[in-house]
PDB file of N, CA and C in Angstrom:
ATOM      1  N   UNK A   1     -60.429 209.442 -77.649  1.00  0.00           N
ATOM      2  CA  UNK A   1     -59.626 210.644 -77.666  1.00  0.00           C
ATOM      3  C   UNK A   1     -58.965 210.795 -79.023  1.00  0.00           C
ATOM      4  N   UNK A   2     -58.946 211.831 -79.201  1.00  0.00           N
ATOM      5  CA  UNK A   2     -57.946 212.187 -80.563  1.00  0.00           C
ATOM      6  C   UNK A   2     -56.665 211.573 -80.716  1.00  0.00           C
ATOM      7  N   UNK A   3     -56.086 211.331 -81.704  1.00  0.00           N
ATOM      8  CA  UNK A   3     -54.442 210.582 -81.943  1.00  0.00           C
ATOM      9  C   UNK A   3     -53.722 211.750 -81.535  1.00  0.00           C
ATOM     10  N   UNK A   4     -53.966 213.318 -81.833  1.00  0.00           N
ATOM     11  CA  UNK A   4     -52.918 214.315 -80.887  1.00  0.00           C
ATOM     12  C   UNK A   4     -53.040 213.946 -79.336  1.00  0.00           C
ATOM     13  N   UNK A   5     -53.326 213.861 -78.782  1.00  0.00           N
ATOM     14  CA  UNK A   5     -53.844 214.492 -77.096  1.00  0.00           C
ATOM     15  C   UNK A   5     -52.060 213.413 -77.176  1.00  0.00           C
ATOM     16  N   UNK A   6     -51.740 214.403 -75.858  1.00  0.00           N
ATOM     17  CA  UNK A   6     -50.872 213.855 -75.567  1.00  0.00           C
ATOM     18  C   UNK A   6     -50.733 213.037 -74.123  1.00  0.00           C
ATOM     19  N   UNK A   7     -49.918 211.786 -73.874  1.00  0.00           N
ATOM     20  CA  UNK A   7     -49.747 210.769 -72.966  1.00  0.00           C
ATOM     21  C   UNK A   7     -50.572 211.375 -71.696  1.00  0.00           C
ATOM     22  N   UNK A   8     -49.727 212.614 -71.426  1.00  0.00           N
ATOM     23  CA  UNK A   8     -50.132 212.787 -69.646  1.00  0.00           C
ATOM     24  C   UNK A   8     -51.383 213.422 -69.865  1.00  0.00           C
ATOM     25  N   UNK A   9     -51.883 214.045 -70.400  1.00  0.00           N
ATOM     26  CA  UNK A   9     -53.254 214.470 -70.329  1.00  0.00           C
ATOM     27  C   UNK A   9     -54.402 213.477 -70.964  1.00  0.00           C
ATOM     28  N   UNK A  10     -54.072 212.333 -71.241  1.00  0.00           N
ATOM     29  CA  UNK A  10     -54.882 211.107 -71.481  1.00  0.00           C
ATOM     30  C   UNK A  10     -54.864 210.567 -70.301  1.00  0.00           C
ATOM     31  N   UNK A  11     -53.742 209.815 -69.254  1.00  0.00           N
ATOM     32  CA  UNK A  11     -53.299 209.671 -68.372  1.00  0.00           C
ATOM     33  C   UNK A  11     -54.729 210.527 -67.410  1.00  0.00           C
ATOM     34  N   UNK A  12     -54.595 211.199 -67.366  1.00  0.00           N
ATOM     35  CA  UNK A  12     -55.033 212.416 -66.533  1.00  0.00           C
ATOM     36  C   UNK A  12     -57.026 212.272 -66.486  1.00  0.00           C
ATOM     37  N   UNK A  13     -57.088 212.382 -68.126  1.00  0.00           N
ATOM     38  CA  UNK A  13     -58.944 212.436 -68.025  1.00  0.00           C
ATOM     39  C   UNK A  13     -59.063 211.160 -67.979  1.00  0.00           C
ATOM     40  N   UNK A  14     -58.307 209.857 -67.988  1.00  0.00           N
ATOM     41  CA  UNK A  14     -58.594 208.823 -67.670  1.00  0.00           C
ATOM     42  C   UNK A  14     -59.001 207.980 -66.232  1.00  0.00           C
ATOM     43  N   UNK A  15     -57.726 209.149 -65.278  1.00  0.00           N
ATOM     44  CA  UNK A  15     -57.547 208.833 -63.638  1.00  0.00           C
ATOM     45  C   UNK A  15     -58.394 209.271 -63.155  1.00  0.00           C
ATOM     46  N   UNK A  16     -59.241 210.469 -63.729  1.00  0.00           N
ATOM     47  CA  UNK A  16     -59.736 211.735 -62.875  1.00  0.00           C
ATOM     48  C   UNK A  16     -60.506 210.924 -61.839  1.00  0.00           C
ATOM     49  N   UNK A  17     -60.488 211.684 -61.014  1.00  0.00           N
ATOM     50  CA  UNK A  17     -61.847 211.102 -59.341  1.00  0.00           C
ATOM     51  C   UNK A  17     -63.499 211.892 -60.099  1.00  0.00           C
ATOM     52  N   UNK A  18     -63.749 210.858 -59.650  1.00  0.00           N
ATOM     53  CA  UNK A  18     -65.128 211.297 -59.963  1.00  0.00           C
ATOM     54  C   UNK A  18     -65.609 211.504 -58.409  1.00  0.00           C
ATOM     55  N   UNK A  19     -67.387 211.681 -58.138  1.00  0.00           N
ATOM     56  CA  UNK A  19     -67.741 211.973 -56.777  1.00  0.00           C
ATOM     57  C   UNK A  19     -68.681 210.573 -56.734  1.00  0.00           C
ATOM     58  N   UNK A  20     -68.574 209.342 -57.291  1.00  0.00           N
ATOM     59  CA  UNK A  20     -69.610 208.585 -57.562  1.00  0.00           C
ATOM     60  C   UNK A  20     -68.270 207.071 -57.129  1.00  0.00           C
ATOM     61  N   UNK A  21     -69.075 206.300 -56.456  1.00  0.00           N
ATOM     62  CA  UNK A  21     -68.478 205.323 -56.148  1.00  0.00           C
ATOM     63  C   UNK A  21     -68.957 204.046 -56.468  1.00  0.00           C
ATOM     64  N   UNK A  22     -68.066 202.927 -56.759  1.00  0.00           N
ATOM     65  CA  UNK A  22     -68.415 201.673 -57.563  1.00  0.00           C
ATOM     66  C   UNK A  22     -69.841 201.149 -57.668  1.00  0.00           C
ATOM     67  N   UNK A  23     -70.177 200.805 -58.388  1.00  0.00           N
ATOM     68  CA  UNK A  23     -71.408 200.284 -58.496  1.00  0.00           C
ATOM     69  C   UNK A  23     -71.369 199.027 -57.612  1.00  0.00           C
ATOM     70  N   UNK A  24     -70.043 198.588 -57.126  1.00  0.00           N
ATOM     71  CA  UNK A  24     -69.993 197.341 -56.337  1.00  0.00           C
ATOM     72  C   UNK A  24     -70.277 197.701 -55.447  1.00  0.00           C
ATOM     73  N   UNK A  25     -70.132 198.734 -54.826  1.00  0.00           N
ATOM     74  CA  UNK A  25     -70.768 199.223 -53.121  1.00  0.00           C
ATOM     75  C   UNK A  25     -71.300 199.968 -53.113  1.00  0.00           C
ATOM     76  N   UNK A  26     -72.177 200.074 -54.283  1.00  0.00           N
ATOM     77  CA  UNK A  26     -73.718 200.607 -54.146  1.00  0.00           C
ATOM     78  C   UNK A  26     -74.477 199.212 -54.190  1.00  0.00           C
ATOM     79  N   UNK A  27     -74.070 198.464 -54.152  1.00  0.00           N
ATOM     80  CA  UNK A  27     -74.596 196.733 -54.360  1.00  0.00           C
ATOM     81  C   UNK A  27     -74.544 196.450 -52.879  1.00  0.00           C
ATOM     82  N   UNK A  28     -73.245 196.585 -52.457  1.00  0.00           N
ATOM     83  CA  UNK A  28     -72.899 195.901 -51.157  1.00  0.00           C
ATOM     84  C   UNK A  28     -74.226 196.812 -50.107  1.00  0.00           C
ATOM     85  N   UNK A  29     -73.892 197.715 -50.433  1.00  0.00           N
ATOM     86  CA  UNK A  29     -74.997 198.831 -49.439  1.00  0.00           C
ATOM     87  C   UNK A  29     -76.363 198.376 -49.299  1.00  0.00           C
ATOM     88  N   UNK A  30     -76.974 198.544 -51.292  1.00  0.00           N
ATOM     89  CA  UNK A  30     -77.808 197.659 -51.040  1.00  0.00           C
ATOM     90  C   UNK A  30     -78.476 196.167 -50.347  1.00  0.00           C
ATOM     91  N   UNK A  31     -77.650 195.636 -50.357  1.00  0.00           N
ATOM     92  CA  UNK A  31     -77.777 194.074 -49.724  1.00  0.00           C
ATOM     93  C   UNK A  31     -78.161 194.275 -48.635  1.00  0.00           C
ATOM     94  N   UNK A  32     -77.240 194.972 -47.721  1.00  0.00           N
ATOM     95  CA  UNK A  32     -76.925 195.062 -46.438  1.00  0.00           C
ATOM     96  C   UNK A  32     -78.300 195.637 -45.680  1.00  0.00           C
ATOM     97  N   UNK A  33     -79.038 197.129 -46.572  1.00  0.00           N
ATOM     98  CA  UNK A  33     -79.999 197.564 -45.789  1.00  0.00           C
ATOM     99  C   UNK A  33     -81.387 197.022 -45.943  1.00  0.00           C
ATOM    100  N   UNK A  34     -81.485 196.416 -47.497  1.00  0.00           N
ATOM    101  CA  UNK A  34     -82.575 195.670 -47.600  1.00  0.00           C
ATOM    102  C   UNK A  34     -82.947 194.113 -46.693  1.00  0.00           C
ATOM    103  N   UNK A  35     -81.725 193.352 -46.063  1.00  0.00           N
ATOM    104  CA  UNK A  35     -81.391 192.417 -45.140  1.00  0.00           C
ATOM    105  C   UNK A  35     -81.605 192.602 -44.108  1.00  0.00           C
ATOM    106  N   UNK A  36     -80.702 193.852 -43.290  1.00  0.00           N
ATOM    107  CA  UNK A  36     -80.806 194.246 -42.035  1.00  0.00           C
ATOM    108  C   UNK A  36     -81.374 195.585 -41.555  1.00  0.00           C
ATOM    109  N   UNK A  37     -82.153 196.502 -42.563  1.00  0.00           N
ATOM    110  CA  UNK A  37     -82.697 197.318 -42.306  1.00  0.00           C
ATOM    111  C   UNK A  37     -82.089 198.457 -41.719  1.00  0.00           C
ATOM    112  N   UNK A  38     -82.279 198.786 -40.704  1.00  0.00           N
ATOM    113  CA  UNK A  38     -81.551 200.291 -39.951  1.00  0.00           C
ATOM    114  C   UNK A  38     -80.558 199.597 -39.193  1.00  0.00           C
ATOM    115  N   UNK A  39     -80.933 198.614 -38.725  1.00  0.00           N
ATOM    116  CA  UNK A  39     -79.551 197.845 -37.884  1.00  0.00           C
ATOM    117  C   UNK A  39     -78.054 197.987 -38.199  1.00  0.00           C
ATOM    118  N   UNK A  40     -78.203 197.682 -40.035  1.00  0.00           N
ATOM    119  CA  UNK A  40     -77.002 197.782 -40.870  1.00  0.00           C
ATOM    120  C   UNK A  40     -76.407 199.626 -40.876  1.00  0.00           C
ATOM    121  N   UNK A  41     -77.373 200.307 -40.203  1.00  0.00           N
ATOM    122  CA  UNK A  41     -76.579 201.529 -40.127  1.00  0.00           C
ATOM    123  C   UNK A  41     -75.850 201.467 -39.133  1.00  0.00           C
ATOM    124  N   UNK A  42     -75.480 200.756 -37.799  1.00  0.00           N
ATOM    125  CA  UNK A  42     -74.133 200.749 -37.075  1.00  0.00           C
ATOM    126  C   UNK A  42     -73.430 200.129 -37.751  1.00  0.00           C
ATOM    127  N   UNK A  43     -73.380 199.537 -38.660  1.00  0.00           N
ATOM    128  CA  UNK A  43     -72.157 198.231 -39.298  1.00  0.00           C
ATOM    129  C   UNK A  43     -70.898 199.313 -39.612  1.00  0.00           C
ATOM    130  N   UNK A  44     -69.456 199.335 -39.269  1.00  0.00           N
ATOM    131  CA  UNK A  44     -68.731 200.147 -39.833  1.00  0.00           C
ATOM    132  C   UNK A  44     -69.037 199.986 -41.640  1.00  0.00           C
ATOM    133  N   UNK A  45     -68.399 198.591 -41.797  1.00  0.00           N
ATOM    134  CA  UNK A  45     -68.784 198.513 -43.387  1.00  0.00           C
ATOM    135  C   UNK A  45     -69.839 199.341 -43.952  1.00  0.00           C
ATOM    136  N   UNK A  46     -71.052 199.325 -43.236  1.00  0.00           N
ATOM    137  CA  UNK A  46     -71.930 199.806 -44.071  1.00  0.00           C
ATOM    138  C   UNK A  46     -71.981 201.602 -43.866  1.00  0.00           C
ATOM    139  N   UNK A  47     -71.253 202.180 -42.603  1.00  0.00           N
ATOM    140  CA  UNK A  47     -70.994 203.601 -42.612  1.00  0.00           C
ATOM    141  C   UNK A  47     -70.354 203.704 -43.687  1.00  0.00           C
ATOM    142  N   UNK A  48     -69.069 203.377 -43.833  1.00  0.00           N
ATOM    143  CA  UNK A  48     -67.739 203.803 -44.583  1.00  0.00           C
ATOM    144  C   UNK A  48     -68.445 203.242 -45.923  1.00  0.00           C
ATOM    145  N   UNK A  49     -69.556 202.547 -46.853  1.00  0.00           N
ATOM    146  CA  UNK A  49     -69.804 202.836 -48.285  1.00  0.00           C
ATOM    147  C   UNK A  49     -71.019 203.893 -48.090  1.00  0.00           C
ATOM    148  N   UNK A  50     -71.696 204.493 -47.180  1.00  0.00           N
ATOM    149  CA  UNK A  50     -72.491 205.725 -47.318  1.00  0.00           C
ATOM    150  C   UNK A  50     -71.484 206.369 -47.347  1.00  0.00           C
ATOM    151  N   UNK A  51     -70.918 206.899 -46.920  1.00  0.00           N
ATOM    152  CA  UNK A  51     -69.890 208.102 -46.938  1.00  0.00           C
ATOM    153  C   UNK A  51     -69.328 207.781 -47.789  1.00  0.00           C
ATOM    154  N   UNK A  52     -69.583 207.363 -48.279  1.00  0.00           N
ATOM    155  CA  UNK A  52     -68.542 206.783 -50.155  1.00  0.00           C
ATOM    156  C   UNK A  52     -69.471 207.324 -51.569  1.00  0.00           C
ATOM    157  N   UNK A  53     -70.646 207.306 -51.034  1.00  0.00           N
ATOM    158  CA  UNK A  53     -71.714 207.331 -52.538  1.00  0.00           C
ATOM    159  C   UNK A  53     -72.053 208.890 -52.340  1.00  0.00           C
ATOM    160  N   UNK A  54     -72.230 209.238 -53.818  1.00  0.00           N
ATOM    161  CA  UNK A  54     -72.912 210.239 -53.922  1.00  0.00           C
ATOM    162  C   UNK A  54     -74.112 210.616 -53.510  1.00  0.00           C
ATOM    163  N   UNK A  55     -74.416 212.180 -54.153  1.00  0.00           N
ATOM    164  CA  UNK A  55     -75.464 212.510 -53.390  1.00  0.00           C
ATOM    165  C   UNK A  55     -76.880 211.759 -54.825  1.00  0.00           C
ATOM    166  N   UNK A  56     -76.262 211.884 -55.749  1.00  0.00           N
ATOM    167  CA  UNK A  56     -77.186 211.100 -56.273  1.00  0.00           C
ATOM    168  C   UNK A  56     -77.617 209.709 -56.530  1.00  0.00           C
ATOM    169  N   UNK A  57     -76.175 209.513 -56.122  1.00  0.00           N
ATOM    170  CA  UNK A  57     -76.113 207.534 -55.508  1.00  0.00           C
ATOM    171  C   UNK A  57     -77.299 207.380 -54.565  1.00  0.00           C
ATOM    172  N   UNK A  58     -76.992 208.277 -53.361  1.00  0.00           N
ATOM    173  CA  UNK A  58     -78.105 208.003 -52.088  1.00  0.00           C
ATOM    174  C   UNK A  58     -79.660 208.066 -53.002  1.00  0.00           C
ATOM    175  N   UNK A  59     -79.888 209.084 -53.426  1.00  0.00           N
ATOM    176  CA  UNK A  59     -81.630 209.388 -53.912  1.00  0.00           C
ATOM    177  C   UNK A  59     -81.879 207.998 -54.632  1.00  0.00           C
ATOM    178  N   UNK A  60     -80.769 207.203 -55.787  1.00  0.00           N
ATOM    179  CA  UNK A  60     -81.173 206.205 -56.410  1.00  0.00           C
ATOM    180  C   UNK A  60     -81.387 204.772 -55.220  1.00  0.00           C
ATOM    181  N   UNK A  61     -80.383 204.487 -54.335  1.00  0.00           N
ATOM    182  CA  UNK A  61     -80.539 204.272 -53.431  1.00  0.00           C
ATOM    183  C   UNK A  61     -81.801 203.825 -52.849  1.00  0.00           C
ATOM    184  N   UNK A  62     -82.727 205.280 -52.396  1.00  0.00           N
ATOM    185  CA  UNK A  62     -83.448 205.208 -51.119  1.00  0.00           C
ATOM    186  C   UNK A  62     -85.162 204.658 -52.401  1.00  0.00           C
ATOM    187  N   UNK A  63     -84.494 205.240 -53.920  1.00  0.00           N
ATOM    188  CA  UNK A  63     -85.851 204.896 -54.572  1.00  0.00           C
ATOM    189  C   UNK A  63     -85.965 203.409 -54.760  1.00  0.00           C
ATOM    190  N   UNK A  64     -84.509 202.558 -54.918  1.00  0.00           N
ATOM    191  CA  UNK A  64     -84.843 201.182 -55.531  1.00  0.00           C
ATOM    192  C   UNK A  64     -85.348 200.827 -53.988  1.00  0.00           C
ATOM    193  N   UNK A  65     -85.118 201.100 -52.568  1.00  0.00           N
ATOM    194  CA  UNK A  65     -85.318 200.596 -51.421  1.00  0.00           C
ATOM    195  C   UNK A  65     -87.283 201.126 -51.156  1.00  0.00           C
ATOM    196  N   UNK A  66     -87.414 201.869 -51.660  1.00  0.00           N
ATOM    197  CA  UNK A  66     -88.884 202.100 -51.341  1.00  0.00           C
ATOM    198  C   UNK A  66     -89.746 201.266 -52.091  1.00  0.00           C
ATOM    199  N   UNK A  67     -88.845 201.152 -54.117  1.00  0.00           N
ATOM    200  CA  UNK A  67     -89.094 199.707 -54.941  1.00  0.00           C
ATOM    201  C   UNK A  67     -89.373 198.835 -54.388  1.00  0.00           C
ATOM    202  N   UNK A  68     -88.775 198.136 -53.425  1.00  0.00           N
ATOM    203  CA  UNK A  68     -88.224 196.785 -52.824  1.00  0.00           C
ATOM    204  C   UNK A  68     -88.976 196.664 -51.384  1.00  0.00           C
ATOM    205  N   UNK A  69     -89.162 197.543 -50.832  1.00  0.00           N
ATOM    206  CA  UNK A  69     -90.096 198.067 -49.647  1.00  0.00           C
ATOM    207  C   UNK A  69     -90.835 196.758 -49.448  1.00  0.00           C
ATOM    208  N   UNK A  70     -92.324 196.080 -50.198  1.00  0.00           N
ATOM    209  CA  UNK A  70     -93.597 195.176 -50.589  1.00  0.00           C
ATOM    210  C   UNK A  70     -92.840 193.982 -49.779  1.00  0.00           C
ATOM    211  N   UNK A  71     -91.244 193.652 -50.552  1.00  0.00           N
ATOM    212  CA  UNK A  71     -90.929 192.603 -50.550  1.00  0.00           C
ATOM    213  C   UNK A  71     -89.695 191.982 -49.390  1.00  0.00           C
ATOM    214  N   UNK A  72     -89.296 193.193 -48.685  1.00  0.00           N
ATOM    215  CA  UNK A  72     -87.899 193.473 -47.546  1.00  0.00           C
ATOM    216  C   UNK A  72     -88.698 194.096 -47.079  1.00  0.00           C
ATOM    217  N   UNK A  73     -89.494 193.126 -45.567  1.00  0.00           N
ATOM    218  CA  UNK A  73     -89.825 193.419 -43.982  1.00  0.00           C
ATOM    219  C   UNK A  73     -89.028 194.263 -43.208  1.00  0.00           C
ATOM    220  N   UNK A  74     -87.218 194.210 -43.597  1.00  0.00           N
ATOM    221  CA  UNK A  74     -85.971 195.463 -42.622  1.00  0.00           C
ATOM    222  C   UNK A  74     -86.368 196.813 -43.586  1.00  0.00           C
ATOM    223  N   UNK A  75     -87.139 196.696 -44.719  1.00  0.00           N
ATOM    224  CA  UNK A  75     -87.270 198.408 -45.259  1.00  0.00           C
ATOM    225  C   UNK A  75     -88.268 198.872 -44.366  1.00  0.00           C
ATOM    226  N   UNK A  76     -88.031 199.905 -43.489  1.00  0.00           N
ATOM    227  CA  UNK A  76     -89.251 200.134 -43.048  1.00  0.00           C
ATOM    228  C   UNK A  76     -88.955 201.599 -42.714  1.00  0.00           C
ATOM    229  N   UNK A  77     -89.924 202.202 -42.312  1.00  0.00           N
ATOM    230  CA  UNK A  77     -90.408 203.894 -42.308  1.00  0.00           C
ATOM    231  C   UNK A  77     -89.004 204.256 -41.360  1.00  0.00           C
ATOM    232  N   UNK A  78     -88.676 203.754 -40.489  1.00  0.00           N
ATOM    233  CA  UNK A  78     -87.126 204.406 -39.938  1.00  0.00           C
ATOM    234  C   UNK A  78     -86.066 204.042 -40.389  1.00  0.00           C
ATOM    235  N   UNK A  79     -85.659 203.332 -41.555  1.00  0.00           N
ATOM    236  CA  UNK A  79     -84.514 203.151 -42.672  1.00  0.00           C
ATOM    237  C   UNK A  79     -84.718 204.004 -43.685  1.00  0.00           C
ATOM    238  N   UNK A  80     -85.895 204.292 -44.054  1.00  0.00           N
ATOM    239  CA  UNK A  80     -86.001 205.229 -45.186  1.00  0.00           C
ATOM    240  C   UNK A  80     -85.809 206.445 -44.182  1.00  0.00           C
ATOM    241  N   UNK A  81     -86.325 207.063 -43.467  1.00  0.00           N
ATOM    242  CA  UNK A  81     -86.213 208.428 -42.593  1.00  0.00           C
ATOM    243  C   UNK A  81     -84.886 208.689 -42.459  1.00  0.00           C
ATOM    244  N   UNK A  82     -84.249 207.725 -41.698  1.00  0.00           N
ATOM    245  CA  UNK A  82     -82.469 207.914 -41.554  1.00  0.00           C
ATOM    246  C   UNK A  82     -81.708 207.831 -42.805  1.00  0.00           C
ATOM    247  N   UNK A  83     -81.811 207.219 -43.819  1.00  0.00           N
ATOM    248  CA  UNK A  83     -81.340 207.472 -44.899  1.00  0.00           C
ATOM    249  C   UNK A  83     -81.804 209.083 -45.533  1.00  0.00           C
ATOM    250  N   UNK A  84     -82.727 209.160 -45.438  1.00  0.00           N
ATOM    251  CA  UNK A  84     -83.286 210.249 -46.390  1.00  0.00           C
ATOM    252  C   UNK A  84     -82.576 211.641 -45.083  1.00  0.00           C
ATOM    253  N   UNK A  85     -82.489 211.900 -44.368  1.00  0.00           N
ATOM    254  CA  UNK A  85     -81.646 212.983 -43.474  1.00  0.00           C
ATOM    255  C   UNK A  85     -80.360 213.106 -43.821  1.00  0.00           C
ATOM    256  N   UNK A  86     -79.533 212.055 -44.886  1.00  0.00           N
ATOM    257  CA  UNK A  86     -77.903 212.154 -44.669  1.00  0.00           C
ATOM    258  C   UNK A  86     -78.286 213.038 -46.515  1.00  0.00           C
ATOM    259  N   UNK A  87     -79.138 213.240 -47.406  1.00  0.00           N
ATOM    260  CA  UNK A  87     -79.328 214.011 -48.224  1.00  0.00           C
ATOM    261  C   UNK A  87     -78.759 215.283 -48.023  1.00  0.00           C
TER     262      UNK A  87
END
């Protein structure tokens, strides 16, 4: 930022909310569905970080999980389906 800008409006574009949530629970999410597959969609934990990520969080999401698909037996055609509907 510039040496003018003043305190509270540094303050301010510093706090702002973004619509994108930690990369730590886009991790945790990950773990969870590549492990337990669709199962992990009753987990509260794992509701409350979907409803946390963006809409472009989810698409990156459902691509590293189709990535990972070969190698995680819980990725399977009704984890990707139910994920891909909350789009």
């Amino acid at each position: 930022m510039a040496d003018n800008v003043m305190l509270e409006r540094a303050w301010h574009e510093i706090k702002r909310p973004t619509d994108r949530a930690a990369a730590s629970t886009v991790e945790a999410l990950m773990l969870a569905l590549r492990e337990r597959g669709a199962a992990a969609l009753a987990e509260p934990e794992c509701q409350k970080r979907l409803a946390n990520i963006s809409t472009a969080q989810m698409r990156d999401v459902l691509a590293r999980l189709m990535a990972l698909r070969p190698s995680y037996p819980a990725i399977d055609d009704e984890l990707l389906f139910l994920l891909g509907k909350q789009l």
